[in-house]
C-alpha atoms as a PDB file:
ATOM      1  CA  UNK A   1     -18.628  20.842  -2.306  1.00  0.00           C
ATOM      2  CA  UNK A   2     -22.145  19.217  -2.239  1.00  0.00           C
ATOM      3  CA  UNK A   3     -22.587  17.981   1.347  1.00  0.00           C
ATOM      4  CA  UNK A   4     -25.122  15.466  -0.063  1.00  0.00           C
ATOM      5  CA  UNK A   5     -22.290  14.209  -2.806  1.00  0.00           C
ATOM      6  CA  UNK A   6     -19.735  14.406   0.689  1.00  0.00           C
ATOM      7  CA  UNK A   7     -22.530  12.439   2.475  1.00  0.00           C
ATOM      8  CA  UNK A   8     -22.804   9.536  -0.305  1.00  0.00           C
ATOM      9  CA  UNK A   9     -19.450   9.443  -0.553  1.00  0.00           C
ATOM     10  CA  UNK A  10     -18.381   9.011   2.989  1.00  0.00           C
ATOM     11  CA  UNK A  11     -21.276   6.316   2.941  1.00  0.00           C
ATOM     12  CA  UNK A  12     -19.150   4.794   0.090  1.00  0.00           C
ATOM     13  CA  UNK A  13     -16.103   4.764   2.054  1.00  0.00           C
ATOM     14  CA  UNK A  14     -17.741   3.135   4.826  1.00  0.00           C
ATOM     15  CA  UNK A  15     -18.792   0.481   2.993  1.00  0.00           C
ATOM     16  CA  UNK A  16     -15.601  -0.424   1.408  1.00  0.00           C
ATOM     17  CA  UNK A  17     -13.624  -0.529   4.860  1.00  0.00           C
ATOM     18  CA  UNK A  18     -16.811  -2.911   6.116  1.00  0.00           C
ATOM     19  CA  UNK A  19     -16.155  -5.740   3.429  1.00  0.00           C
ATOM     20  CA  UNK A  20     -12.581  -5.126   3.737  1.00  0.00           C
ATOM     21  CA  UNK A  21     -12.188  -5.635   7.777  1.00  0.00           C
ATOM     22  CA  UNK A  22     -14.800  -8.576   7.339  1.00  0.00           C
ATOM     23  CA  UNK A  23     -12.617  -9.601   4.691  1.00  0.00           C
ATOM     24  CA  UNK A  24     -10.201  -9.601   7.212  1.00  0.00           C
ATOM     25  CA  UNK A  25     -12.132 -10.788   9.411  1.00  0.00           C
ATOM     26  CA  UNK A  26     -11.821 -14.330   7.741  1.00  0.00           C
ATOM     27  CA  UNK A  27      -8.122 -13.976   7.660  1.00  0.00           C
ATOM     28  CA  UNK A  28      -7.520 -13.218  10.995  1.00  0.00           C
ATOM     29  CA  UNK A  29      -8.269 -16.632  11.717  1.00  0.00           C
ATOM     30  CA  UNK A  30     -10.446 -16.413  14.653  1.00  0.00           C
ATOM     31  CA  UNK A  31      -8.155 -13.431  15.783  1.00  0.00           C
ATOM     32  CA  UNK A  32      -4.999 -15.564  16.098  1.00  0.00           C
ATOM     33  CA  UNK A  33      -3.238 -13.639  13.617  1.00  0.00           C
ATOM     34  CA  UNK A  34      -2.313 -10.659  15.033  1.00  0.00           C
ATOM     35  CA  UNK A  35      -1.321  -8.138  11.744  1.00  0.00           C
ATOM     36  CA  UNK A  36      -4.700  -9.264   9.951  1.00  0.00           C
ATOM     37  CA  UNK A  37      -6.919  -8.980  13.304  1.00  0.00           C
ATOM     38  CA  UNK A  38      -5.131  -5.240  13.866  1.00  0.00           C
ATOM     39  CA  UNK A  39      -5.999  -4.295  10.503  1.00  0.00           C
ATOM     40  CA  UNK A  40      -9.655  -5.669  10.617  1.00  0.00           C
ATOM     41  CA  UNK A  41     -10.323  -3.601  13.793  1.00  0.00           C
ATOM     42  CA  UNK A  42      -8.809  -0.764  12.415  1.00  0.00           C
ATOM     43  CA  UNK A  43     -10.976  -0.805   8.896  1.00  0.00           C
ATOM     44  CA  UNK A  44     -14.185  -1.155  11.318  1.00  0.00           C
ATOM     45  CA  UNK A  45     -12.753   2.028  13.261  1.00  0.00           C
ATOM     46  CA  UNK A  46     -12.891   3.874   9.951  1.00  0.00           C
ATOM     47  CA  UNK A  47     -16.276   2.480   8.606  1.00  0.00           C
ATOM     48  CA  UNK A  48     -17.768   3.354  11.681  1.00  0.00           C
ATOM     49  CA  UNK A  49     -16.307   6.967  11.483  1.00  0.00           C
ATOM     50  CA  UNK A  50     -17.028   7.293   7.719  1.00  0.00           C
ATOM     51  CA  UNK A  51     -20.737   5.966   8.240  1.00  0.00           C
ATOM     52  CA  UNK A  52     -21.366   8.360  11.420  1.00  0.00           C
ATOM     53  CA  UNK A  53     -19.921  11.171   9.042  1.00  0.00           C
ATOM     54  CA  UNK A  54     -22.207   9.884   6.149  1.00  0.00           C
ATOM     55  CA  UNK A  55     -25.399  10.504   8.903  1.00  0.00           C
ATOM     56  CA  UNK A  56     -25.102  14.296   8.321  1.00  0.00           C
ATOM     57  CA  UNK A  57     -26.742  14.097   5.175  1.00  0.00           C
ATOM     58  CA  UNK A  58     -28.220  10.044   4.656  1.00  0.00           C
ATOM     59  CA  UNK A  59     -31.069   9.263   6.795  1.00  0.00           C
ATOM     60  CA  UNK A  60     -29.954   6.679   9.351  1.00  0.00           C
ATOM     61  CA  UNK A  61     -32.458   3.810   8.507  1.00  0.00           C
ATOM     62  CA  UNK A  62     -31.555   4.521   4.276  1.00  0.00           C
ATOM     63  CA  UNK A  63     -27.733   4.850   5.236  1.00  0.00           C
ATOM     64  CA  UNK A  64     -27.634   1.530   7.490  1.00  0.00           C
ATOM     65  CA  UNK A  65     -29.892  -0.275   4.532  1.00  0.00           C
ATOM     66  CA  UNK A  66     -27.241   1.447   2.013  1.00  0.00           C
ATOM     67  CA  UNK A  67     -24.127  -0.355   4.071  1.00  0.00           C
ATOM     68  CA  UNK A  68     -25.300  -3.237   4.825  1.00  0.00           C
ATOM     69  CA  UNK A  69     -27.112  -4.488   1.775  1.00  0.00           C
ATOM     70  CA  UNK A  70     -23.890  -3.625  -0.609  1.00  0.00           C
ATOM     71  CA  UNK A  71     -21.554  -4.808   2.021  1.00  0.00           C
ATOM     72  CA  UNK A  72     -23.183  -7.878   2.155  1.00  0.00           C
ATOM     73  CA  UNK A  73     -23.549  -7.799  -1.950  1.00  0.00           C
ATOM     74  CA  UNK A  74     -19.733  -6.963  -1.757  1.00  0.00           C
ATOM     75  CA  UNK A  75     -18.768  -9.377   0.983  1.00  0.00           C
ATOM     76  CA  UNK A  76     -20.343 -12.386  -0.759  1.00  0.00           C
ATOM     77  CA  UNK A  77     -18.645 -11.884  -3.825  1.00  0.00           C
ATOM     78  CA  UNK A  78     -15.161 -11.481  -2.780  1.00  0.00           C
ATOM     79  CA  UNK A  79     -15.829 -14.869  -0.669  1.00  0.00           C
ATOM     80  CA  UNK A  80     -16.267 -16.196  -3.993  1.00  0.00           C
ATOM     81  CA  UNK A  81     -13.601 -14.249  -6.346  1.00  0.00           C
ATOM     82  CA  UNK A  82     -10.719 -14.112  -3.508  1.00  0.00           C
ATOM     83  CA  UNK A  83     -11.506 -16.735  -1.114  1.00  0.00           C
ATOM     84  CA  UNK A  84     -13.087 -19.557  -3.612  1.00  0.00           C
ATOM     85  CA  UNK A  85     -16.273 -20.383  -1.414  1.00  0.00           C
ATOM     86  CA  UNK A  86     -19.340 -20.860  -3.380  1.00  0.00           C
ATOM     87  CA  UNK A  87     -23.202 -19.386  -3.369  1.00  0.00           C
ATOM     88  CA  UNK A  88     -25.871 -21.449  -4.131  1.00  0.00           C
ATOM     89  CA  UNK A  89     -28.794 -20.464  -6.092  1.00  0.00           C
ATOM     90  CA  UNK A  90     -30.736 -19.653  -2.970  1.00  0.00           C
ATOM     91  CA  UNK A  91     -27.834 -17.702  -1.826  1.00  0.00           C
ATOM     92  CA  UNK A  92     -27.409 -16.139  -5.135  1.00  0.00           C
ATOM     93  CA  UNK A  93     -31.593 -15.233  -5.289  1.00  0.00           C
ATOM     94  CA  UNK A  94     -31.406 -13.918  -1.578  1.00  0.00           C
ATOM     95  CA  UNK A  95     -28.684 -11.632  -2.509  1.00  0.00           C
ATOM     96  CA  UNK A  96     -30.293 -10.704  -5.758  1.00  0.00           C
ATOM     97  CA  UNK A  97     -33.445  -9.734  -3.796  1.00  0.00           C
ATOM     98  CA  UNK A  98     -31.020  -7.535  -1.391  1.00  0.00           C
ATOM     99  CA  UNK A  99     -29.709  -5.961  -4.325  1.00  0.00           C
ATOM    100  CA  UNK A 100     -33.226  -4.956  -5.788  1.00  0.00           C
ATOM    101  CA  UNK A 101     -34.504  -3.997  -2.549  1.00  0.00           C
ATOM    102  CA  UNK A 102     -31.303  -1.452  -2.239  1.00  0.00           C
ATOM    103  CA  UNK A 103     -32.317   0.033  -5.477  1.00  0.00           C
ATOM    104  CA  UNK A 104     -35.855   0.313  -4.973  1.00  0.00           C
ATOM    105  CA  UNK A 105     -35.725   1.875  -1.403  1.00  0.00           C
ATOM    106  CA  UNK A 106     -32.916   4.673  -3.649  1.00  0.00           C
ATOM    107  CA  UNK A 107     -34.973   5.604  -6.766  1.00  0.00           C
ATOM    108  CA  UNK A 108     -38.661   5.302  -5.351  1.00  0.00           C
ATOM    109  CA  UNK A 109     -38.523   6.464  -1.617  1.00  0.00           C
ATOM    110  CA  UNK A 110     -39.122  10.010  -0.528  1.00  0.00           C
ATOM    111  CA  UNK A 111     -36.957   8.861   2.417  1.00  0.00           C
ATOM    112  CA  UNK A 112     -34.207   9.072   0.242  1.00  0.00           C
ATOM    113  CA  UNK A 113     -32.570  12.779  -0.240  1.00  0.00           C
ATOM    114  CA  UNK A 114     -31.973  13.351  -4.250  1.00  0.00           C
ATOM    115  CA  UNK A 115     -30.593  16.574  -3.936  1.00  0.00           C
END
């Protein structure tokens, strides 16, 4: 298989177990829940071993940009779709700006392996 394809796609993983132990993260209530606070450090176990695995064919700044800006992109909007907080429009631009800066770092850097 590809190792860059097994690269992006470990990067992938990682970022869905971030938003869903920070999901978690919220549930845990200030870690005095035990089953939700197990399960939260247990999703940031396996980001962190998905993302490390990711580093083997993402550059580390374009892989940490990568996870962070969508798991903040993804974190925001299940805080509005699951747990019924709201974004502002400031909130809404600033993520919006994250978003665009995600995609411009992944179509116009030579940083950014294409394969």
């Amino acid at each position: 298989m590809n190792p860059l394809f097994l690269a992006y796609g470990s990067l992938g993983g990682a970022i869905v177990c971030e938003v869903i132990a920070t999901t978690l993260l919220q549930k845990s209530e200030q870690f005095s829940k035990p089953l939700p606070t197990a399960a939260m450090a247990l999703f940031y176990i396996v980001s962190f071993y998905l993302l490390s695995q990711a580093l083997k064919g993402v550059p580390l700044g374009i892989a940490y940009a990568v996870w962070g800006g969508l798991g903040i992109v993804l974190t925001a909007m299940i805080s509005v779709l699951l747990l019924k907080q709201s974004l502002d429009l400031p909130a809404m631009a600033g993520i919006g700006m994250i978003v665009a800066g995600v995609i411009v770092m992944n179509v116009f850097s030579n940083s950014v392996s294409h394969g």
